[in-house]
Protein backbone atom coordinates (compact mmCIF):
# COMPACT_ATOMS: atom_id res chain seq x y z
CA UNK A 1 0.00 0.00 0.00
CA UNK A 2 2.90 2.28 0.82
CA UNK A 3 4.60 1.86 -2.25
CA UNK A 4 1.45 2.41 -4.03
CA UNK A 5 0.53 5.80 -2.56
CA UNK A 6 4.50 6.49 -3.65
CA UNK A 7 3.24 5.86 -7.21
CA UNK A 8 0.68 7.64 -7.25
CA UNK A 9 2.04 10.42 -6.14
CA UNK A 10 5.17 10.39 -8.49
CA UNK A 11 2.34 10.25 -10.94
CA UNK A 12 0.71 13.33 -9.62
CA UNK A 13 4.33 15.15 -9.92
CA UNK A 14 4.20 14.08 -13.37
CA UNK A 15 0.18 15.10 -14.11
CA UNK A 16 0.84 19.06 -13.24
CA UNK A 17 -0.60 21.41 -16.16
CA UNK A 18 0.95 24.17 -16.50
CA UNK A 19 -1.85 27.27 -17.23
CA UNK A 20 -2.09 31.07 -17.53
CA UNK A 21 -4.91 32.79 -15.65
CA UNK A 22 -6.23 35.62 -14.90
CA UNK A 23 -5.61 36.74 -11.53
CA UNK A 24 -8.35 38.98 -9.75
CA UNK A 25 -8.57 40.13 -5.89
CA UNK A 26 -12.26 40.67 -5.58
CA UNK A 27 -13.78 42.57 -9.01
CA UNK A 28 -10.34 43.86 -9.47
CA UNK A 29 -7.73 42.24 -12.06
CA UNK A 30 -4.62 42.09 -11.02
CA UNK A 31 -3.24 40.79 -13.81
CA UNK A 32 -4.56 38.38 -17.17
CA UNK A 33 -1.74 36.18 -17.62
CA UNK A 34 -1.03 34.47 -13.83
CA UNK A 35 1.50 31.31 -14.06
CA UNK A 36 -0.42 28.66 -12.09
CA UNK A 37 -0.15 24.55 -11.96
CA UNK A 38 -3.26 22.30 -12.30
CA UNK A 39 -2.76 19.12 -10.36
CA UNK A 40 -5.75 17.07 -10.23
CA UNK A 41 -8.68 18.91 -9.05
CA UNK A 42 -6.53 20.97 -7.46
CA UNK A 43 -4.58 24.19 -8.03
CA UNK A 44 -0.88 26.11 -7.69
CA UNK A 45 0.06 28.90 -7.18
CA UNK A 46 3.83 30.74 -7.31
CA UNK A 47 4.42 31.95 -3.59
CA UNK A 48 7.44 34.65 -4.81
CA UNK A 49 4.65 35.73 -7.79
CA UNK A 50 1.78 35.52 -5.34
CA UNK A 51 3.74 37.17 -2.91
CA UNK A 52 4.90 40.20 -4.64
CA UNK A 53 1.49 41.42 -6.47
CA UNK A 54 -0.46 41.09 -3.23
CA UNK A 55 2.67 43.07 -1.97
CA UNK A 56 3.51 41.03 1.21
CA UNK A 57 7.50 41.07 2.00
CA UNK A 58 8.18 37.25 1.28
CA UNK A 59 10.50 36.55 -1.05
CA UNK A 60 11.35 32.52 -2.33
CA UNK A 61 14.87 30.58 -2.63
CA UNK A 62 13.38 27.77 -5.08
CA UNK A 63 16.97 26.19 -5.21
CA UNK A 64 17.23 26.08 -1.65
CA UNK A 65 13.27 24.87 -0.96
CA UNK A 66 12.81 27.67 1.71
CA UNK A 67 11.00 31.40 2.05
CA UNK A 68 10.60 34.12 4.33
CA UNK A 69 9.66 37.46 5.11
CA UNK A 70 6.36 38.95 6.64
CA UNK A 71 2.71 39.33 5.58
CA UNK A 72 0.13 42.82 6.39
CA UNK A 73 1.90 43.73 9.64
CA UNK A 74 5.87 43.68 10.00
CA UNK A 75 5.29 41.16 13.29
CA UNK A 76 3.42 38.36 11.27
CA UNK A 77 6.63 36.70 10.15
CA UNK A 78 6.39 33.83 7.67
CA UNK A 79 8.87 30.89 6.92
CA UNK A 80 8.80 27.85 4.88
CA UNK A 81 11.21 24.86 4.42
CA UNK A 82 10.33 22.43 2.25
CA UNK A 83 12.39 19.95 3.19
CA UNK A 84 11.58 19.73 6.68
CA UNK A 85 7.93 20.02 5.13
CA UNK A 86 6.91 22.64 7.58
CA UNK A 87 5.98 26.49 7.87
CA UNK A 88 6.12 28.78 10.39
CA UNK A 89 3.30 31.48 10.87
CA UNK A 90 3.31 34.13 13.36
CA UNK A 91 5.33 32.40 15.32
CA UNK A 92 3.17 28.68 14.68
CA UNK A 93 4.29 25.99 13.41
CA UNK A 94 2.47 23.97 10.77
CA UNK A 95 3.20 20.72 9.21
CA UNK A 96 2.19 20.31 5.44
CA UNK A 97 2.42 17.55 3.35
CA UNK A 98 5.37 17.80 0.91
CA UNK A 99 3.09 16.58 -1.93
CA UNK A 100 1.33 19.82 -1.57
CA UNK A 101 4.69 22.01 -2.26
CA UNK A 102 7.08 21.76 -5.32
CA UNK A 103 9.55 23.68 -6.97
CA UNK A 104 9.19 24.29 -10.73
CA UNK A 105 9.59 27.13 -13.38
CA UNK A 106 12.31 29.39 -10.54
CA UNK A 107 9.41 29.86 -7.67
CA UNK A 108 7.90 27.36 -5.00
CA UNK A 109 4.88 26.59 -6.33
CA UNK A 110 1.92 26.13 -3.10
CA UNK A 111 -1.36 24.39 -3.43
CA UNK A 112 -4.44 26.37 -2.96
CA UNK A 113 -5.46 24.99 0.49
CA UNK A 114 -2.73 25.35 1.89
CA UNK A 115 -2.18 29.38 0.85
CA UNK A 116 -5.48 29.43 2.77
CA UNK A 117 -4.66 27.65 5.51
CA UNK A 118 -1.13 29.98 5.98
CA UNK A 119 -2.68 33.93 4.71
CA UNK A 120 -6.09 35.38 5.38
CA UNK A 121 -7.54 34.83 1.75
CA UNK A 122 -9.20 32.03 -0.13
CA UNK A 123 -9.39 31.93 -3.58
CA UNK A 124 -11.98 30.06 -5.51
CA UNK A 125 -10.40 28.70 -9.46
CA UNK A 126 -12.97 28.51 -12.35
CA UNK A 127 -11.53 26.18 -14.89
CA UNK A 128 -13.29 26.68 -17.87
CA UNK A 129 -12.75 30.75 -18.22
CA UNK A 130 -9.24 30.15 -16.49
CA UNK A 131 -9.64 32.87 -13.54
CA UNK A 132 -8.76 32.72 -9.97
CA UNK A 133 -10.29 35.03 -7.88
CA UNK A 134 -8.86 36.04 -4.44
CA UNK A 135 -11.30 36.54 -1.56
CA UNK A 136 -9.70 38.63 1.38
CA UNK A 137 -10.61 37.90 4.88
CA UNK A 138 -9.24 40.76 6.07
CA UNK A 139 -7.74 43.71 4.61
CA UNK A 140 -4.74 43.11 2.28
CA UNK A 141 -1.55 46.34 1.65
CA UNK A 142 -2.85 46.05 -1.69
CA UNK A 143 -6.65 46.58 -0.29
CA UNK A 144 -5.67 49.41 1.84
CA UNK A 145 -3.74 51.09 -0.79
CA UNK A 146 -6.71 51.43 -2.99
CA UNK A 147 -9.44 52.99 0.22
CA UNK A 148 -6.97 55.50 0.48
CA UNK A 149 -6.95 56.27 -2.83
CA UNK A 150 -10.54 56.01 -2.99
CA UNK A 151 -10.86 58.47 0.07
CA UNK A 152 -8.68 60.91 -1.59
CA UNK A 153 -10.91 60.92 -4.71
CA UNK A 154 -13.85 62.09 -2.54
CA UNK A 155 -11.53 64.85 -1.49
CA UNK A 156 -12.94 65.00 1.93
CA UNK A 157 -13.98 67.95 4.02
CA UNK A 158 -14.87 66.75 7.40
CA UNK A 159 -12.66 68.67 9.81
CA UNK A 160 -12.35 66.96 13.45
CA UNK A 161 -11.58 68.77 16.84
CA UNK A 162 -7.11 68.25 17.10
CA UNK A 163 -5.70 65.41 19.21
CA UNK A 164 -3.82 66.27 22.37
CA UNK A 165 -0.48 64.46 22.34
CA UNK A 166 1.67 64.04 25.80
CA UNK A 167 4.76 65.12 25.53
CA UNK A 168 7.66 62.40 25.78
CA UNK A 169 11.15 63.74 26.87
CA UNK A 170 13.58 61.16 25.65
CA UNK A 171 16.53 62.93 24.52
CA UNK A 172 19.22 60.95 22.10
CA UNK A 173 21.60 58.43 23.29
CA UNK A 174 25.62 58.81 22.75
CA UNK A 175 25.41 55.53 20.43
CA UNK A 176 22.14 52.83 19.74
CA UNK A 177 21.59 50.41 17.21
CA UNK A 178 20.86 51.93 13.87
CA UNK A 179 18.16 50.82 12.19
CA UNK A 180 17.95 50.26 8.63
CA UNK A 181 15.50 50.16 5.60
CA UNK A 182 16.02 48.96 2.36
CA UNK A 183 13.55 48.92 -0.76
CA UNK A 184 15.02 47.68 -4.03
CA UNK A 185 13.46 47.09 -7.94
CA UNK A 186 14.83 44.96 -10.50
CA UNK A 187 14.19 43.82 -14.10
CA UNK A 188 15.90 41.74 -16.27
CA UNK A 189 15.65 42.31 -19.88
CA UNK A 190 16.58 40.25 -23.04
CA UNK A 191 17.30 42.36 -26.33
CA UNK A 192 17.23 40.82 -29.92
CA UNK A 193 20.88 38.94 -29.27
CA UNK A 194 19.50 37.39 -26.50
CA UNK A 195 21.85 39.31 -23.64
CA UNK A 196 20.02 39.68 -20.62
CA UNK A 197 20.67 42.99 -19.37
CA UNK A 198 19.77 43.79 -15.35
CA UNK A 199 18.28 47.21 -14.32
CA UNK A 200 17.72 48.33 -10.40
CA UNK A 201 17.24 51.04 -8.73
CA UNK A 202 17.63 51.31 -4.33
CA UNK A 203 16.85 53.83 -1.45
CA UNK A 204 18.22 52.59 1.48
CA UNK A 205 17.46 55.01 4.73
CA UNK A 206 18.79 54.49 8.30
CA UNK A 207 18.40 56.07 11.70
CA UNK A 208 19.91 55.85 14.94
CA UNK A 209 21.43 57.60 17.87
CA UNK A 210 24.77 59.10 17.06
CA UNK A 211 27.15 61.55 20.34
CA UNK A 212 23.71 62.65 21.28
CA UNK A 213 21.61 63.40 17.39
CA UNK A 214 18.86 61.75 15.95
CA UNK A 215 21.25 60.51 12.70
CA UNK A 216 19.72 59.63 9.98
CA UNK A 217 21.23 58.48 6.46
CA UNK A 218 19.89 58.46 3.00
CA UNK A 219 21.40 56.58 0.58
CA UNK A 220 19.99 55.90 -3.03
CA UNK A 221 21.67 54.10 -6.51
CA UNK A 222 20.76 52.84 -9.72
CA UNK A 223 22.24 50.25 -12.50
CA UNK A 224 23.91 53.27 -13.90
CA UNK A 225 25.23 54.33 -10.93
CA UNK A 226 25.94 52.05 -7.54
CA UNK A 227 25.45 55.11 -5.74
CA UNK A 228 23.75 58.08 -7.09
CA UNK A 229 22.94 59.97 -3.96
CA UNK A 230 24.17 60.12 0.05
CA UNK A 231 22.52 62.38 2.30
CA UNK A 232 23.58 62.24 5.94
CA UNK A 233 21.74 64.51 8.77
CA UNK A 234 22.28 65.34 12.38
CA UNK A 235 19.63 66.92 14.99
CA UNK A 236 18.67 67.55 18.08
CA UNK A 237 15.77 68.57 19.51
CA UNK A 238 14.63 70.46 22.62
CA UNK A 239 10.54 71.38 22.84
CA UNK A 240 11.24 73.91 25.85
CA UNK A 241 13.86 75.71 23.82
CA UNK A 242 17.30 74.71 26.44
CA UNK A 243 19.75 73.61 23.65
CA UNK A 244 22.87 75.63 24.29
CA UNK A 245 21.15 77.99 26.54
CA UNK A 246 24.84 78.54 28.39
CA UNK A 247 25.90 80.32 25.53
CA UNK A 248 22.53 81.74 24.53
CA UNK A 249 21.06 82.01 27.58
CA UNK A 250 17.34 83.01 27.25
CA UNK A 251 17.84 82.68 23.62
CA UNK A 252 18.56 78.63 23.49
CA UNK A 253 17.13 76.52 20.32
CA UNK A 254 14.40 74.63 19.85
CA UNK A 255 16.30 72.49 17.72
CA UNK A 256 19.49 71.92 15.76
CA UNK A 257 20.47 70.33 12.54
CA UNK A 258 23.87 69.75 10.59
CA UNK A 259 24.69 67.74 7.79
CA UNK A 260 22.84 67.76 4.63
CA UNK A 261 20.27 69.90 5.25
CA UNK A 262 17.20 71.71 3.30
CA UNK A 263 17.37 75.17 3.69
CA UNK A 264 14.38 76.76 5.13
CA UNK A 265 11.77 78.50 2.61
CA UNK A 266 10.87 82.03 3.25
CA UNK A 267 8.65 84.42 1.91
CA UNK A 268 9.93 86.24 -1.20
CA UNK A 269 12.96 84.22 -1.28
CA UNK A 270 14.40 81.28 -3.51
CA UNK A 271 12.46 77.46 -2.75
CA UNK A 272 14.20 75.50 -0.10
CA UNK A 273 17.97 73.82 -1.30
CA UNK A 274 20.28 71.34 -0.60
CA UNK A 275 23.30 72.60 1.43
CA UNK A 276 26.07 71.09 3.47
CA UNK A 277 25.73 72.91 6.49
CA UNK A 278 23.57 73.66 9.59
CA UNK A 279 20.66 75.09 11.26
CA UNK A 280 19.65 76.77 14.01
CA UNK A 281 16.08 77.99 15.42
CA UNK A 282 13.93 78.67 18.74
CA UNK A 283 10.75 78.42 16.93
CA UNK A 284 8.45 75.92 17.86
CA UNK A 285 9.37 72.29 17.21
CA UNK A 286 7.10 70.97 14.19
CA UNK A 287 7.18 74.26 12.11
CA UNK A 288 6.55 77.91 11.93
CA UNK A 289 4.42 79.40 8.83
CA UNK A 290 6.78 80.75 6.19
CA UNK A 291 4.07 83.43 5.79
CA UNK A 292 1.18 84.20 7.59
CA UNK A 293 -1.19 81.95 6.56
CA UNK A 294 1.22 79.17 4.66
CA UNK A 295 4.25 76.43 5.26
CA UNK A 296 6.39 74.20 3.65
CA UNK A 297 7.05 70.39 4.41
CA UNK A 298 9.95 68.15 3.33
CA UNK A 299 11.45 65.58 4.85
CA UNK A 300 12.20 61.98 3.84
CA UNK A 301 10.05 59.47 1.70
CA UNK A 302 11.82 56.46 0.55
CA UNK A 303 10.92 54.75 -3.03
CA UNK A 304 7.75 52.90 -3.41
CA UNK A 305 6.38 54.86 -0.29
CA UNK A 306 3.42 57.07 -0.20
CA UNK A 307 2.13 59.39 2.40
CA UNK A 308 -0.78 61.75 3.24
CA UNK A 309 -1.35 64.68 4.92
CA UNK A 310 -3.79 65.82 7.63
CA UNK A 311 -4.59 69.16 8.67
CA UNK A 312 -6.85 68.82 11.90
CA UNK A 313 -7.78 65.37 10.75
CA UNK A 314 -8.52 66.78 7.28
CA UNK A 315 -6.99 65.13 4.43
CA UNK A 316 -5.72 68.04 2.71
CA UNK A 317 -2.70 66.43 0.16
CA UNK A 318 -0.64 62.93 -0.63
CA UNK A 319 2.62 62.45 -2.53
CA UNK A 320 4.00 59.55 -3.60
CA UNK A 321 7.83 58.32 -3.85
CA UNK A 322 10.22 60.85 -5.79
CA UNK A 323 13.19 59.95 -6.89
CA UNK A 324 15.50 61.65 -4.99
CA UNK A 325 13.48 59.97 -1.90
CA UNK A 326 12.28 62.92 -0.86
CA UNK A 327 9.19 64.87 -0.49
CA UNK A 328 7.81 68.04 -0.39
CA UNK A 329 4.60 70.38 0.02
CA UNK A 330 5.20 73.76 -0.46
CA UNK A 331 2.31 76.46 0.49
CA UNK A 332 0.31 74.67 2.82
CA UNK A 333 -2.55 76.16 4.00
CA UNK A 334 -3.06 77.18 7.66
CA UNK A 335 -6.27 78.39 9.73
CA UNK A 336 -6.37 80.88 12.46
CA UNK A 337 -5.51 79.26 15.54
CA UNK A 338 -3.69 75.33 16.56
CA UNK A 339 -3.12 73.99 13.18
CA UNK A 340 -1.94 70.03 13.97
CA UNK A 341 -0.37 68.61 10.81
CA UNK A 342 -0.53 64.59 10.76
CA UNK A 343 1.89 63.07 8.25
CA UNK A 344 0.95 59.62 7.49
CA UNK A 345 3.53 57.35 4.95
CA UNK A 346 2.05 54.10 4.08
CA UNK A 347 4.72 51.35 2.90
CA UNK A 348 4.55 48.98 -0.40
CA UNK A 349 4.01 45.75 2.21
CA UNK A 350 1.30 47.53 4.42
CA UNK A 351 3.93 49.50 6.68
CA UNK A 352 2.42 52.76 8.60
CA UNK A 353 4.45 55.27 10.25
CA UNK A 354 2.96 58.97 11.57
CA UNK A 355 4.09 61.84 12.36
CA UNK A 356 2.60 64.85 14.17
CA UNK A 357 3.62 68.45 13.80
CA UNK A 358 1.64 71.60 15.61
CA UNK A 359 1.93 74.82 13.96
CA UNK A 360 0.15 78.02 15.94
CA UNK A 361 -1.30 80.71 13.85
CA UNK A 362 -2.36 84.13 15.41
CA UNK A 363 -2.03 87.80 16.91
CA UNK A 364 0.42 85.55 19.82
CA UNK A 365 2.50 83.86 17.25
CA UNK A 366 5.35 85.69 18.41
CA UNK A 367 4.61 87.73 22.55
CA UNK A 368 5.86 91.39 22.79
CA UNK A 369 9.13 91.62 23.74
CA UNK A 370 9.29 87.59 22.59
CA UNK A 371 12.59 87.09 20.10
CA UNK A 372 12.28 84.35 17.26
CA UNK A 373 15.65 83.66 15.28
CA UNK A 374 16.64 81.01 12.44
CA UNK A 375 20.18 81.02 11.38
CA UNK A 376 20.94 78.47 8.42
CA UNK A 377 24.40 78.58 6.21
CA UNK A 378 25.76 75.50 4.57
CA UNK A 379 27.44 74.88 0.55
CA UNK A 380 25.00 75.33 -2.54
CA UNK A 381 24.40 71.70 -3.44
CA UNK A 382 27.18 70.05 -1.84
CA UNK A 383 27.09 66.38 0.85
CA UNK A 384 28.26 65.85 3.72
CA UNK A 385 30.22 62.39 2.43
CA UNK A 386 32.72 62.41 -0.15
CA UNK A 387 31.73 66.09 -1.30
CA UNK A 388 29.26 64.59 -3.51
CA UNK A 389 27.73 66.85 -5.78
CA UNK A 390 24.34 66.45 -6.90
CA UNK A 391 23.98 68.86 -9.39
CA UNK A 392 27.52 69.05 -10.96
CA UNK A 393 26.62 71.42 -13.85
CA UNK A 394 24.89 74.05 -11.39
CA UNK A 395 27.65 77.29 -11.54
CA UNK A 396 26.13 78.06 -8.19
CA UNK A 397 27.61 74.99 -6.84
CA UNK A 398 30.10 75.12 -3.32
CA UNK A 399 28.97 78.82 -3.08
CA UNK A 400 27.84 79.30 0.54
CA UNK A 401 24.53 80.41 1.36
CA UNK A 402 23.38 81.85 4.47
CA UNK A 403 19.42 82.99 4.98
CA UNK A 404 18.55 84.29 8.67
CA UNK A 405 14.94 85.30 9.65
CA UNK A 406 13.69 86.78 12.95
């Protein structure tokens, strides 16, 4: 008997159809020409293919029989072995039978049941029009992605009282352990003599606590060019205005930044720029209007990121990725009074990070008798790191620039 369930499944190895489907999450098509295995009544599915268009952060070693990575939320880690013929979900362990799980055509192909059993979707296959439809059970990155895009369509109004947010006093550390993220593309395409030529393109970013600064690094490259762009930033923060108050006495900042910096935007004066250099301010942590009525915001967005922004809980703008991994809303509107500014970036796997800025408009924006400074002098387009230049042609480049406002 034994040796007879062998056979048969040998012949089952040997039965697999290969197919092309379309692929659909819901109504939606994802795609019309899905590689996918019939096996008996049953069906397969590429993990590393299913994996990236539903954009979870798995990735498949066919050649070694294992995969890995993490699924909606960074802590639901996933990892499969095929030759111990088990996964490991969210920190479970399930057994599968090996008959269920084969490599073929460079991916680990999974039977349907299974990719039910292991993510929160089922997916129902309809032979005869060759479609497999993918039924969520909860919300997927890809699912999330397209409300918010949906919401931002409506271009909604509703305005919500502001959020009060404790304060947290947690100044930087001498030295921590940086933390790093890395987001990467890659193609490989064949021209007419049949070379396979490999394009990429990578932003890596890091952070961590560096002689007492927030450090954070930028660093971004391309086929072309290994490393196309380094930015490297120092601060430090005070929100009751003490940094180097022995030498400035009443007068100490709110915050200080060196490195490559962006150099603030005023009114009637050149956009914000690149500089190698520093900054210095007592204005309130999270931004002061660059007129009246209006700021700026840049700061950091990596590739393949997107982000929103929220003024009073009203979603007011969104950006997505720019190349230089950067973004940047100039012009913002303010209203009379507490303006709080959410910034919201949403990863390509389903990551969420927030931030939360409070901006004050009105006749006590600056007390009688009160002093306000912002000092900020640095090289025209120059880094921090090897003297990069990012704009080698500009004539303005390594002339210093210094703006000051009060």
């Amino acid at each position: 008997m034994a040796q007879a369930g062998g056979g048969d499944n040998r012949n089952r190895l040997n039965l697999r159809e290969p197919l092309i489907l379309e692929l659909r999450l819901g109504q939606l098509i994802l795609t019309d020409a899905f590689p996918a295995l019939l096996s008996g009544s049953s069906l397969e599915l590429p993990l590393g293919d299913l994996a990236h268009i539903l954009d979870f952060a798995i990735t498949a070693d066919p050649q070694a029989g294992l995969a890995g990575g993490w699924f909606i939320d960074e802590k639901r880690l996933f990892s499969l072995s095929l030759g111990r013929g088990e996964a490991i979900i969210a920190g479970r362990t399930r057994r599968f039978d090996k008959a269920l799980v084969h490599v073929a055509d460079g991916d680990i192909y999974i039977d349907v049941r299974l990719l039910s059993q292991w993510f929160p979707i089922d997916i129902a296959f309809d032979l005869p029009n060759l479609t497999a439809t993918i039924t969520s059970r909860e919300p997927l990155p890809l699912e999330a992605r397209l409300a918010r895009e949906e919401a931002r369509d409506r271009a909604l109004s509703r305005q919500g009282p502001g959020k009060e947010y404790p304060k947290l006093d947690q100044p930087p550390g001498m030295v921590s352990i940086p933390r790093f993220d890395l987001y990467a593309q890659a193609a490989r395409a064949t021209n007419g003599s049949s070379q396979r030529k490999l394009s990429y393109n990578y932003n890596l970013t890091g952070a961590a606590d560096l002689a007492g600064t927030d450090a954070s690094l930028f660093v971004a490259g391309t086929a072309g060019q290994a490393v196309s762009d380094i930015r490297t930033t120092f601060e430090r923060t005070d929100l009751d205005g003490k940094l180097g108050e022995s030498l400035l006495g009443d007068y100490g900042a709110t915050q200080v930044r060196g490195g490559d910096i962006y150099t603030p935007q005023y009114a009637l004066s050149t956009r914000n720029q690149v500089v190698n250099g520093a900054t210095i301010t007592n204005f309130p942590v999270g931004g002061s209007p660059d007129e009246f009525d209006r700021i700026t915001l840049t700061g950091d967005l990596p590739l393949g990121w997107e982000m929103e922004v929220y003024r009073n809980e009203t979603l007011i703008d969104f950006a997505e990725a720019r190349s230089d991994g950067r973004y940047e809303f100039t012009d913002v509107p303010l209203l009379f009074g507490v303006n709080v500014l959410r910034l919201v970036f949403y990863g390509p796997q389903g990551q969420v990070r927030e931030e939360t800025r409070q901006v004050r408009v009105g006749l006590d924006q600056i007390k009688p008798g009160e002093v306000k400074y912002e000092f900020s002098a640095g090289l025209h387009d120059d880094r921090l790191i090897s003297n990069q230049v990012v704009s080698g042609t500009d004539a303005r480049r390594d002339q210093a620039r210094v703006m000051t406002r009060f």
